[in-house]
PDB file of N, CA and C in Angstrom:
ATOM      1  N   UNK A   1      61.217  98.528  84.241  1.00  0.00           N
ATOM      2  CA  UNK A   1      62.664  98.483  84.098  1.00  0.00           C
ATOM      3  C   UNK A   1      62.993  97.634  82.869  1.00  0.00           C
ATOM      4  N   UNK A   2      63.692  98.216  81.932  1.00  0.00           N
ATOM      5  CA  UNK A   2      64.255  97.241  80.741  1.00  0.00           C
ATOM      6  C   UNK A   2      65.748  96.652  81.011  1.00  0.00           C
ATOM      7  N   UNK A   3      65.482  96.023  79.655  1.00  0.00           N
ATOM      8  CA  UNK A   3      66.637  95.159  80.128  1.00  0.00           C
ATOM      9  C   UNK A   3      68.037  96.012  80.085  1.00  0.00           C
ATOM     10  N   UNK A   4      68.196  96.840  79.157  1.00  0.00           N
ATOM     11  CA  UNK A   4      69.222  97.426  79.203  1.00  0.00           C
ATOM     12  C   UNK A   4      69.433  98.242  80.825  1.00  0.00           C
ATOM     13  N   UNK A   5      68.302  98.611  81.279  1.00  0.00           N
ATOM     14  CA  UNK A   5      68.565  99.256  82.508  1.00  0.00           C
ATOM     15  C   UNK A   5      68.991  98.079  83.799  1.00  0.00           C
ATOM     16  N   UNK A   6      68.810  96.938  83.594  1.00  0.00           N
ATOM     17  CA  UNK A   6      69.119  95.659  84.339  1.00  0.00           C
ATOM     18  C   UNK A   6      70.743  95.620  84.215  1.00  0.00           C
ATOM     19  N   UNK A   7      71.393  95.354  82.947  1.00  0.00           N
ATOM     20  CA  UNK A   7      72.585  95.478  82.304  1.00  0.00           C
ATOM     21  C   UNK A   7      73.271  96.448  83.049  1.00  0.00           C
ATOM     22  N   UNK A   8      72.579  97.847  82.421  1.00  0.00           N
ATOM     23  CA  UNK A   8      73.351  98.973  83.292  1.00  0.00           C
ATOM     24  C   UNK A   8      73.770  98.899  84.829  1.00  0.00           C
ATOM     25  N   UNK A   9      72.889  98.373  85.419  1.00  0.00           N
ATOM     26  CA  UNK A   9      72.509  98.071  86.785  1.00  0.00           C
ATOM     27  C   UNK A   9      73.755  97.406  87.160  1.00  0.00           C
ATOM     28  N   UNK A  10      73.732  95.777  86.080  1.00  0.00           N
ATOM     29  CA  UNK A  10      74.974  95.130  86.871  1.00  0.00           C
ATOM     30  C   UNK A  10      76.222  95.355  86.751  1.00  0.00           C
ATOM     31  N   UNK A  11      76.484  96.167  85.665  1.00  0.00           N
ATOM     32  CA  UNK A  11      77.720  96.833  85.296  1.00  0.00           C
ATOM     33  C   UNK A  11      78.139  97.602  86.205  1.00  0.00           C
ATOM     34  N   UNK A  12      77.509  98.537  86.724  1.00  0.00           N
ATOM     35  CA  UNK A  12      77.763  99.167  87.687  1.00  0.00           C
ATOM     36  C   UNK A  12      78.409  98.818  88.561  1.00  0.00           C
ATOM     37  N   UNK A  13      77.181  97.333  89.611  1.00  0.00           N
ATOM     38  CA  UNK A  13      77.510  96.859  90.905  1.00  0.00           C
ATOM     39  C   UNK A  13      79.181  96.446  90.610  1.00  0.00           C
ATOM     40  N   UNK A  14      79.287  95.752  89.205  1.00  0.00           N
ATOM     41  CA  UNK A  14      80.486  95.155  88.796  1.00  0.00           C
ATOM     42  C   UNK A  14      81.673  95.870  88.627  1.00  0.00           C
ATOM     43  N   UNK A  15      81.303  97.192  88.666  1.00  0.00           N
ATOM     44  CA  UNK A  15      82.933  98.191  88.621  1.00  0.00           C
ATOM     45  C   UNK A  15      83.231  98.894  90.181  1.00  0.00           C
ATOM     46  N   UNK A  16      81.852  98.798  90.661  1.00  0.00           N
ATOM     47  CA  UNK A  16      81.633  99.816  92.423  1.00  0.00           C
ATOM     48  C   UNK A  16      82.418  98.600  92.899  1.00  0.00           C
ATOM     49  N   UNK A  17      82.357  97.003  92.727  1.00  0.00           N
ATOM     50  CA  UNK A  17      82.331  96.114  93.539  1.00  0.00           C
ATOM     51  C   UNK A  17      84.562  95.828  93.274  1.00  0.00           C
ATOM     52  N   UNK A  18      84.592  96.286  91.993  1.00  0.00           N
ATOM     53  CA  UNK A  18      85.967  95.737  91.533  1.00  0.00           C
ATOM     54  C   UNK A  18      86.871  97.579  92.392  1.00  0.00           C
ATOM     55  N   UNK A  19      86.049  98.593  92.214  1.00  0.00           N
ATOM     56  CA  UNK A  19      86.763  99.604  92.702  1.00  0.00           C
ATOM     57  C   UNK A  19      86.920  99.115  94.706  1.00  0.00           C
ATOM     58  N   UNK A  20      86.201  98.722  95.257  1.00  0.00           N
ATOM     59  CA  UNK A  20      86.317  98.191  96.307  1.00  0.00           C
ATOM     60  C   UNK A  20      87.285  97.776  96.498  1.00  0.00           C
ATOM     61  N   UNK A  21      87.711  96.415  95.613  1.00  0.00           N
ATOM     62  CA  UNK A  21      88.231  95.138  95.827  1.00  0.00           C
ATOM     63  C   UNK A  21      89.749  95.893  95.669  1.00  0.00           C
ATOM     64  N   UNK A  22      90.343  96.750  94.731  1.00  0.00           N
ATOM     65  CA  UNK A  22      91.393  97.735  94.374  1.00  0.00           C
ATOM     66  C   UNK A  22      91.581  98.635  95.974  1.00  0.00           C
ATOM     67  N   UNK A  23      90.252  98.985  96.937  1.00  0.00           N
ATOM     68  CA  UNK A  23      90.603  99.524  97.836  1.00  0.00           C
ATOM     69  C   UNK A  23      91.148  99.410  98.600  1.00  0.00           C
ATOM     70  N   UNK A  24      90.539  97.451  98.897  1.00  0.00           N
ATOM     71  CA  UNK A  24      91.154  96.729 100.080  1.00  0.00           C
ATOM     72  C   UNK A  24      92.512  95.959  99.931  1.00  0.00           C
ATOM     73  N   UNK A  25      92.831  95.456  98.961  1.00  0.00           N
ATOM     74  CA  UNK A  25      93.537  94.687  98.728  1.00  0.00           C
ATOM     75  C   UNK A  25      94.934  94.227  99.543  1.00  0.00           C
ATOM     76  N   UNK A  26      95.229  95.529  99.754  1.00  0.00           N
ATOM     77  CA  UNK A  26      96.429  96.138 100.520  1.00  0.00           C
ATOM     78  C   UNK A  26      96.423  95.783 102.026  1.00  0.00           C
ATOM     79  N   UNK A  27      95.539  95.183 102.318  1.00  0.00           N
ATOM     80  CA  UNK A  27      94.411  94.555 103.483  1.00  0.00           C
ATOM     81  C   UNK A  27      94.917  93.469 103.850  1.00  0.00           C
ATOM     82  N   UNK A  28      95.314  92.749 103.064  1.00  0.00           N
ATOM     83  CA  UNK A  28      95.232  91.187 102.553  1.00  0.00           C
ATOM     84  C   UNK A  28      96.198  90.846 102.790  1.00  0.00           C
ATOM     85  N   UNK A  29      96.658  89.552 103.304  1.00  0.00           N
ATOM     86  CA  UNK A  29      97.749  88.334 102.944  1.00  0.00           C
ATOM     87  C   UNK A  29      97.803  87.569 101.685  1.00  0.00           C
ATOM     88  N   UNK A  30      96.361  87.293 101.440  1.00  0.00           N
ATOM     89  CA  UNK A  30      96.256  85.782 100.676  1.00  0.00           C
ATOM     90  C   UNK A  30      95.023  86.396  99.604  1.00  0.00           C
ATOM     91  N   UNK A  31      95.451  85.529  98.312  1.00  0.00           N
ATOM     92  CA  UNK A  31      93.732  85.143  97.745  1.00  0.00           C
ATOM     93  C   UNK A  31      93.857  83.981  97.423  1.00  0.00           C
ATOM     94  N   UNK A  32      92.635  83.525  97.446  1.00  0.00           N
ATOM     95  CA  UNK A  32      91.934  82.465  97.535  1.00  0.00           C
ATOM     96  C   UNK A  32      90.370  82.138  96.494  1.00  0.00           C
ATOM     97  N   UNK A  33      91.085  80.982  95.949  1.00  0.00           N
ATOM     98  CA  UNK A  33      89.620  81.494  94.808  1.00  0.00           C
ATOM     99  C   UNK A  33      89.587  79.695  94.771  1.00  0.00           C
ATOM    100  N   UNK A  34      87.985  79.420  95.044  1.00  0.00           N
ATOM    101  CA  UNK A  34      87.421  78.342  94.783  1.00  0.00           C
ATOM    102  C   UNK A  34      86.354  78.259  93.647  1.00  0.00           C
ATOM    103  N   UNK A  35      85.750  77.245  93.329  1.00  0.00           N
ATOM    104  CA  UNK A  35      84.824  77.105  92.274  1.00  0.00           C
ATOM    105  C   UNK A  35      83.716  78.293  92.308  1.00  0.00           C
ATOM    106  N   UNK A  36      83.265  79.006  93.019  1.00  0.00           N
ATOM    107  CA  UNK A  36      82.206  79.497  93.446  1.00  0.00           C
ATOM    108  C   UNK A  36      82.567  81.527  94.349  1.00  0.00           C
ATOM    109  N   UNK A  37      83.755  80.892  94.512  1.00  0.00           N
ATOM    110  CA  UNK A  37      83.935  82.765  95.463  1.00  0.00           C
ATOM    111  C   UNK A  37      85.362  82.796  94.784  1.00  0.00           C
ATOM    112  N   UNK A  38      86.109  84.122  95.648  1.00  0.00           N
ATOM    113  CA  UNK A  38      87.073  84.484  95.497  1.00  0.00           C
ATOM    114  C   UNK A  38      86.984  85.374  96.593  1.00  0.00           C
ATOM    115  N   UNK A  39      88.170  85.227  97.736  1.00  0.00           N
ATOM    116  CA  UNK A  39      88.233  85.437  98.621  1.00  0.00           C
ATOM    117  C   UNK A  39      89.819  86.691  98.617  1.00  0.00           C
ATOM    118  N   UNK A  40      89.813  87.331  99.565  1.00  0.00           N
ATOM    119  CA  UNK A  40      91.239  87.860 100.368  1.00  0.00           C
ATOM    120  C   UNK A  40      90.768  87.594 101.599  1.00  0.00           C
ATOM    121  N   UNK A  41      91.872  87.005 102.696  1.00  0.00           N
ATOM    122  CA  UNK A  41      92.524  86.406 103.275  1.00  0.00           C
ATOM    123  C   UNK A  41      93.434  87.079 104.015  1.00  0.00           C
ATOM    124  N   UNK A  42      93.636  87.362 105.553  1.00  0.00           N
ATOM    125  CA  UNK A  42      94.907  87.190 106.124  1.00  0.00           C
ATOM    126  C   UNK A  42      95.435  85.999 106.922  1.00  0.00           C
ATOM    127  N   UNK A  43      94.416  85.579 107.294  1.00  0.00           N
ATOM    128  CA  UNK A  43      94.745  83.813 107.724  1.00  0.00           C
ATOM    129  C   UNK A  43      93.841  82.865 107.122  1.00  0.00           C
ATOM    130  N   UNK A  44      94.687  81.301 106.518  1.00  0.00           N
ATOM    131  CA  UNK A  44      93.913  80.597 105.591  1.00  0.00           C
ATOM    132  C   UNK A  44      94.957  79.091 105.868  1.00  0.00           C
ATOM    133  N   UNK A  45      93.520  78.026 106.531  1.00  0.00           N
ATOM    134  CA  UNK A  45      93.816  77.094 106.733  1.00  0.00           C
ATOM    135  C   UNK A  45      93.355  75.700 105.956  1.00  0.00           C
ATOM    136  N   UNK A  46      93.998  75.068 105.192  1.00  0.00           N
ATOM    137  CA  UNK A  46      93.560  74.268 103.967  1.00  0.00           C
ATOM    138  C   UNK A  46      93.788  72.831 104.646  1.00  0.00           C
ATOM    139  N   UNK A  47      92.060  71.958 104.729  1.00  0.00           N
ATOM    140  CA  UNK A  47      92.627  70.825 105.505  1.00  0.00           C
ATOM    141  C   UNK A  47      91.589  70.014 104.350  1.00  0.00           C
ATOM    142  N   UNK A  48      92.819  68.915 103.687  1.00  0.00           N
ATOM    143  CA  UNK A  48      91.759  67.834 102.783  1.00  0.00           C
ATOM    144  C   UNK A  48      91.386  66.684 103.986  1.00  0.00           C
ATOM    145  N   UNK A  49      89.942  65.956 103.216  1.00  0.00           N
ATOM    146  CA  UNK A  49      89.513  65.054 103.782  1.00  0.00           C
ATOM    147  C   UNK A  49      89.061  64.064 102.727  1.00  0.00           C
ATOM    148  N   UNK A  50      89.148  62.458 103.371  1.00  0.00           N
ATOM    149  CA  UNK A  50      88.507  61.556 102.675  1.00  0.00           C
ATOM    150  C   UNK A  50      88.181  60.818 102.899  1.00  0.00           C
ATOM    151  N   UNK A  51      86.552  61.161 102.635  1.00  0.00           N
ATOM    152  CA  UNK A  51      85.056  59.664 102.307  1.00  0.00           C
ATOM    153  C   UNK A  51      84.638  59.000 101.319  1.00  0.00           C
ATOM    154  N   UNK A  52      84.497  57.769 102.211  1.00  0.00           N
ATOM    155  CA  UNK A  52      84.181  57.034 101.072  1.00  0.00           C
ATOM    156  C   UNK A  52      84.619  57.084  99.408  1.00  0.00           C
ATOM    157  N   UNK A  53      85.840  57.156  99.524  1.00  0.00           N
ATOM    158  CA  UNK A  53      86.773  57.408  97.827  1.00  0.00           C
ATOM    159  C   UNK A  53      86.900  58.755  97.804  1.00  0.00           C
ATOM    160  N   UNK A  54      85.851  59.141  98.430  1.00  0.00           N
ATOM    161  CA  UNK A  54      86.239  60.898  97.430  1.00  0.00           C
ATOM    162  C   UNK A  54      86.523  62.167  98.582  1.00  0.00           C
ATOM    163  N   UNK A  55      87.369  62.978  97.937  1.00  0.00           N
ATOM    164  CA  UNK A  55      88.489  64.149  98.742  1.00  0.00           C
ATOM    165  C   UNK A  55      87.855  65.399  98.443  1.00  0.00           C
ATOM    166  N   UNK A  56      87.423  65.566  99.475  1.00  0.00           N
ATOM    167  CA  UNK A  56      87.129  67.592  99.226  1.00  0.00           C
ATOM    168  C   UNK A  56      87.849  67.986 100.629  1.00  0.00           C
ATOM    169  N   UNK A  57      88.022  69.510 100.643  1.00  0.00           N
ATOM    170  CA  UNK A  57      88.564  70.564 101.519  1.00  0.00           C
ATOM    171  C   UNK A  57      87.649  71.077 102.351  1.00  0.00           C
ATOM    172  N   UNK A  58      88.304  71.203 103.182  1.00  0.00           N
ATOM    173  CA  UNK A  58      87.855  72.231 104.653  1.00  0.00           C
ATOM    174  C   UNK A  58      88.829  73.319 104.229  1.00  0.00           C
ATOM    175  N   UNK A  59      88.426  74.354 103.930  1.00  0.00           N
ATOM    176  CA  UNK A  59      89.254  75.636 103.874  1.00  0.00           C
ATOM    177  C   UNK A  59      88.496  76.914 104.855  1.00  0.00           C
ATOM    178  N   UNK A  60      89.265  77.232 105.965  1.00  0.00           N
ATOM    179  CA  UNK A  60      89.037  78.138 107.136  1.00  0.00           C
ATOM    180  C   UNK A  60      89.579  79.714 106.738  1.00  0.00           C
ATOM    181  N   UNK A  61      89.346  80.184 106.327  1.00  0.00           N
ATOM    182  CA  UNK A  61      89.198  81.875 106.307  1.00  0.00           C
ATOM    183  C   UNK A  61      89.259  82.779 107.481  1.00  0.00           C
ATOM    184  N   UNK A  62      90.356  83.312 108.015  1.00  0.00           N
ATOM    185  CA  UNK A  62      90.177  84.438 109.123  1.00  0.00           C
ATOM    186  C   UNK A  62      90.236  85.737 108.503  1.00  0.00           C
ATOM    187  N   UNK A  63      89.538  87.252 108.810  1.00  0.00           N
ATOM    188  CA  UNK A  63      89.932  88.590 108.540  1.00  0.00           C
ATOM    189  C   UNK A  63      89.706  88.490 106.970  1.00  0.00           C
ATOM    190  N   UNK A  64      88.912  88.053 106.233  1.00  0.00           N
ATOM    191  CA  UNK A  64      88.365  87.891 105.104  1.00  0.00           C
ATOM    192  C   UNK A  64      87.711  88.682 104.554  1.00  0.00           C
ATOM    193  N   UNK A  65      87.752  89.063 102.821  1.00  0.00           N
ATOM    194  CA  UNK A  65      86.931  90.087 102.261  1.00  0.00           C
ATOM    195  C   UNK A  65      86.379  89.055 100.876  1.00  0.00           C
ATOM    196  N   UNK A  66      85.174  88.915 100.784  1.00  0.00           N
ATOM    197  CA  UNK A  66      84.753  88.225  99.659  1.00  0.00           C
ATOM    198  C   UNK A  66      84.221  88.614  98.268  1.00  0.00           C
ATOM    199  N   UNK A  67      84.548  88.500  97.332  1.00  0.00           N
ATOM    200  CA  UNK A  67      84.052  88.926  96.321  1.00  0.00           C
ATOM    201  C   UNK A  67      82.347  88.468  95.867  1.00  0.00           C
ATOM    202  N   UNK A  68      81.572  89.512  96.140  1.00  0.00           N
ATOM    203  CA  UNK A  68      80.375  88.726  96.005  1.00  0.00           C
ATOM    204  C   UNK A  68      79.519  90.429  95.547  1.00  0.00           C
ATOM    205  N   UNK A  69      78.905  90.775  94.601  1.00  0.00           N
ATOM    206  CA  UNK A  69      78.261  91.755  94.113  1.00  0.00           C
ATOM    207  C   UNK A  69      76.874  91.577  95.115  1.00  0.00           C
ATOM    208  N   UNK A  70      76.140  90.813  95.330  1.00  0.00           N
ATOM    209  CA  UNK A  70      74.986  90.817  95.544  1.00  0.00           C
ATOM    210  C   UNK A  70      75.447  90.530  97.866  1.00  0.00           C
ATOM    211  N   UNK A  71      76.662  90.304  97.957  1.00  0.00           N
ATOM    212  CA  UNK A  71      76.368  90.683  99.480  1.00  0.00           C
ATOM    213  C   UNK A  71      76.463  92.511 100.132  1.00  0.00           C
ATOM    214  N   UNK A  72      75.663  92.499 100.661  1.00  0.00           N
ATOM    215  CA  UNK A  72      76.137  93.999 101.570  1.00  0.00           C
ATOM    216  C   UNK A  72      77.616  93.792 102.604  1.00  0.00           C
ATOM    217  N   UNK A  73      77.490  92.926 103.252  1.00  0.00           N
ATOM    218  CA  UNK A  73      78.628  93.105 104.235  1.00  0.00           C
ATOM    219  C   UNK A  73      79.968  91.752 103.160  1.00  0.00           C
ATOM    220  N   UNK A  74      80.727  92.655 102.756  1.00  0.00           N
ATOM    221  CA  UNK A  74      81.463  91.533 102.105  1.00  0.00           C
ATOM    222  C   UNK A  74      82.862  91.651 103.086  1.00  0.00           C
ATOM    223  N   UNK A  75      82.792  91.964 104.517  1.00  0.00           N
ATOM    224  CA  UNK A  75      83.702  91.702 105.507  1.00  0.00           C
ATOM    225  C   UNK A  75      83.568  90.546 106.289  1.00  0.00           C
ATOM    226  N   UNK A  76      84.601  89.774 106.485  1.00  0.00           N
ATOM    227  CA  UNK A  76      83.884  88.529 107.279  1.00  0.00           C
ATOM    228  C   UNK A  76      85.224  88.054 108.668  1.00  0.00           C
ATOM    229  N   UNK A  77      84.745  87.919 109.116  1.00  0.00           N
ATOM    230  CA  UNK A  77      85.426  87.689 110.356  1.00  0.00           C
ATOM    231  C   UNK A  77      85.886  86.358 110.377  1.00  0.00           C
ATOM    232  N   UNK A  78      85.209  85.567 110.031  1.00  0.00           N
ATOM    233  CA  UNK A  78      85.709  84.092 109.760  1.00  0.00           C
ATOM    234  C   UNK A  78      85.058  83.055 108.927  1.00  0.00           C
ATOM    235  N   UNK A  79      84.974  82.554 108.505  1.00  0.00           N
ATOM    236  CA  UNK A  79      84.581  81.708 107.121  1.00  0.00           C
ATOM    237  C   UNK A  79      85.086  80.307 107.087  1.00  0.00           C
ATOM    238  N   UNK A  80      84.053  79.431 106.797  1.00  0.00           N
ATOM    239  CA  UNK A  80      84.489  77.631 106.806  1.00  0.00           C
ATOM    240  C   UNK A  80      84.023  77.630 105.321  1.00  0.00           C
ATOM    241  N   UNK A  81      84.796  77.393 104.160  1.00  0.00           N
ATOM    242  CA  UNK A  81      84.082  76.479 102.973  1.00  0.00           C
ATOM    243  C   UNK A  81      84.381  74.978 102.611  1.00  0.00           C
ATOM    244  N   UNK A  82      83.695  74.514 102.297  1.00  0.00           N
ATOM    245  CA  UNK A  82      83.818  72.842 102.062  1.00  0.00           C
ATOM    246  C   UNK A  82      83.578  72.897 100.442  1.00  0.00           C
ATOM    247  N   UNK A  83      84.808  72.342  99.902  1.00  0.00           N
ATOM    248  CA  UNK A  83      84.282  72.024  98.525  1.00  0.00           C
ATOM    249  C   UNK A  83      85.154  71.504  97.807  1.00  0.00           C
ATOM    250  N   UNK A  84      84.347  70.408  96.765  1.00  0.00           N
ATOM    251  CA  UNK A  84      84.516  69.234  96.077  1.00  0.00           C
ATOM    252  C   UNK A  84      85.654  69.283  94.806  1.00  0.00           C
ATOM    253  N   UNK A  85      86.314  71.060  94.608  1.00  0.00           N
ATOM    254  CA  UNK A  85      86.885  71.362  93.598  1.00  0.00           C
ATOM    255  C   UNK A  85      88.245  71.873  94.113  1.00  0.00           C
ATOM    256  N   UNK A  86      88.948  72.341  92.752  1.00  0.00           N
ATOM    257  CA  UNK A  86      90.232  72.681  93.109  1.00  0.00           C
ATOM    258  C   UNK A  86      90.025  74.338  93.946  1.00  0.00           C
ATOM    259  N   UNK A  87      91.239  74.690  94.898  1.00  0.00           N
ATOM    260  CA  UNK A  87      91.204  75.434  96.117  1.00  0.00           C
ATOM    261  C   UNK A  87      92.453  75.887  95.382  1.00  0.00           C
ATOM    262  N   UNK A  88      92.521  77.643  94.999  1.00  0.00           N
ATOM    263  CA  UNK A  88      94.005  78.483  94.773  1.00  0.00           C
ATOM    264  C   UNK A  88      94.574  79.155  95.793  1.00  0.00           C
ATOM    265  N   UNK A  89      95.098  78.677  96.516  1.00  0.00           N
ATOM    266  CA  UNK A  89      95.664  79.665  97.750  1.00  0.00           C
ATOM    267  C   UNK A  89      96.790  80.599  97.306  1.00  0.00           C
ATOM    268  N   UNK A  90      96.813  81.807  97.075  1.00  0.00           N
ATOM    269  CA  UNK A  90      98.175  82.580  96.408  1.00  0.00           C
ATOM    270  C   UNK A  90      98.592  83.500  97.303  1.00  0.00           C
ATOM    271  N   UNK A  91      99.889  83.472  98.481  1.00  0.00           N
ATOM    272  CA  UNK A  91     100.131  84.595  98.749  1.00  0.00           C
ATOM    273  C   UNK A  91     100.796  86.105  98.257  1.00  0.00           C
ATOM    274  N   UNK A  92      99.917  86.936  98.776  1.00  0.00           N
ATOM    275  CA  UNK A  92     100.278  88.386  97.704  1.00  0.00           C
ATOM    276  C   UNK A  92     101.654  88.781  98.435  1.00  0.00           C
ATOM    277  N   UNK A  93     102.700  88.884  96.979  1.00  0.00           N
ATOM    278  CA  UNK A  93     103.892  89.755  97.871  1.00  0.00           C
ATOM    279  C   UNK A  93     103.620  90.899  98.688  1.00  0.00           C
ATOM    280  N   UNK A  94     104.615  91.467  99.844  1.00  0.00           N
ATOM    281  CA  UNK A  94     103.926  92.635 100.340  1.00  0.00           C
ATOM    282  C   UNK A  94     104.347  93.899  99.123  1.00  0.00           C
ATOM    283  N   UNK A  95     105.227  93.914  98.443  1.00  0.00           N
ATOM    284  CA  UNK A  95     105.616  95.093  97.865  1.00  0.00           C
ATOM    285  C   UNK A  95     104.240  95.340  96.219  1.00  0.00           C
ATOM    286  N   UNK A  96     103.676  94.612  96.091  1.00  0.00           N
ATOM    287  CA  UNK A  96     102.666  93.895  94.936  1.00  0.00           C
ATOM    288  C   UNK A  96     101.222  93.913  95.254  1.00  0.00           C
ATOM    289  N   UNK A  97     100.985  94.501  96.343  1.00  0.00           N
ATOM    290  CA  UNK A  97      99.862  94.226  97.686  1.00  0.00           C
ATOM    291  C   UNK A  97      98.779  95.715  96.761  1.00  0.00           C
ATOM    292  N   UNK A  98      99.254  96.800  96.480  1.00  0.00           N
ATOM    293  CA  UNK A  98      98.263  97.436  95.632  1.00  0.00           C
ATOM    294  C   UNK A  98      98.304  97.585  93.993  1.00  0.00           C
ATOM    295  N   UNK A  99      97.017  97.676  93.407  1.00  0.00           N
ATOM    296  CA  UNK A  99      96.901  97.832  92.050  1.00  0.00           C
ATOM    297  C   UNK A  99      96.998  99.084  91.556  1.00  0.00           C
ATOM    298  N   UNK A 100      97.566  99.492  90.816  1.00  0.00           N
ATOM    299  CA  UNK A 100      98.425 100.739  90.069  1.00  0.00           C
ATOM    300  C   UNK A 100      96.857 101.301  89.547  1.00  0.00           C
ATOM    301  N   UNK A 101      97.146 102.828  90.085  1.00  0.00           N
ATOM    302  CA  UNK A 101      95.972 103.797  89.246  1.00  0.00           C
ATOM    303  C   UNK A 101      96.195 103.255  87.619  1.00  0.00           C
ATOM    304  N   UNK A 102      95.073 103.926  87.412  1.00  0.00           N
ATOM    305  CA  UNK A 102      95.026 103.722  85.625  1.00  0.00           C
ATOM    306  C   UNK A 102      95.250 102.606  85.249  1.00  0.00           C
ATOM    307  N   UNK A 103      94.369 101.354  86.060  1.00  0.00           N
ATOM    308  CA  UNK A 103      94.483 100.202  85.858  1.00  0.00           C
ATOM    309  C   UNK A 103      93.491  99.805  84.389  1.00  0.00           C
ATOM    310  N   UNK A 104      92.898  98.507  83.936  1.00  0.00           N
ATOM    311  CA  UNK A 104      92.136  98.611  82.642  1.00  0.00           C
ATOM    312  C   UNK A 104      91.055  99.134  82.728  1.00  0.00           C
ATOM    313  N   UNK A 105      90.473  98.868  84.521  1.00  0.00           N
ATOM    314  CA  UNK A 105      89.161  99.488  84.253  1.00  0.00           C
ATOM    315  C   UNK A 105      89.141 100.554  84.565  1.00  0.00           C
ATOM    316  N   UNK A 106      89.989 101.634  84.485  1.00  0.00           N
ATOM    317  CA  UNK A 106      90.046 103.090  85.163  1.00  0.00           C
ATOM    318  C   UNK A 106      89.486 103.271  86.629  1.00  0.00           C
ATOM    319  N   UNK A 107      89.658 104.577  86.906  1.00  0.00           N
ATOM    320  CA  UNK A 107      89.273 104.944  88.399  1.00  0.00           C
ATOM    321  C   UNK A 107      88.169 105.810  88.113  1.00  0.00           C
TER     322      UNK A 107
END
């Protein structure tokens, strides 16, 4: 396998995975994007904590879809993340909830 066929490879997962994400969306309440994922959300519970000087999040995820190329099941029933960075909670209007055909990356 060369590298260009590696490339090809992830390009792919990367448009199958974004045509998905265009499928579900409409799914969703919330996104949610931390240092590391990017989440949709229909229930999302944001609780800070602090040790010893320093503040990170408990952020609880119900009915969740995760952006992740390399998982198979990117449905999740419920989800705990803990982390040390900034947390975007955005709720999606409902009328705004799908992405318009003939978006940049085509269909």
């Amino acid at each position: 396998m060369s590298t260009d066929d590696v490339e090809d490879f992830e390009a792919e997962s990367e448009l199958l995975l974004y045509r998905e994400y265009r499928d579900v969306v409409g799914l969703f309440r919330y996104v949610v994007e931390t240092e590391r994922r990017f989440y949709l959300a229909n229930a999302v519970t944001l609780t800070p904590h602090q040790t010893d000087g320093e503040v990170f999040f408990e952020l609880t995820l119900e009915d969740a879809w995760v952006w992740d190329v390399y998982r198979t099941q990117r449905f999740i029933k419920r989800v705990r993340v803990l982390t040390f960075k900034d947390v975007n909670i955005e709720e999606l209007p409902r009328d705004e909830l799908q992405v318009p055909e003939g978006d940049a990356l085509g269909s």
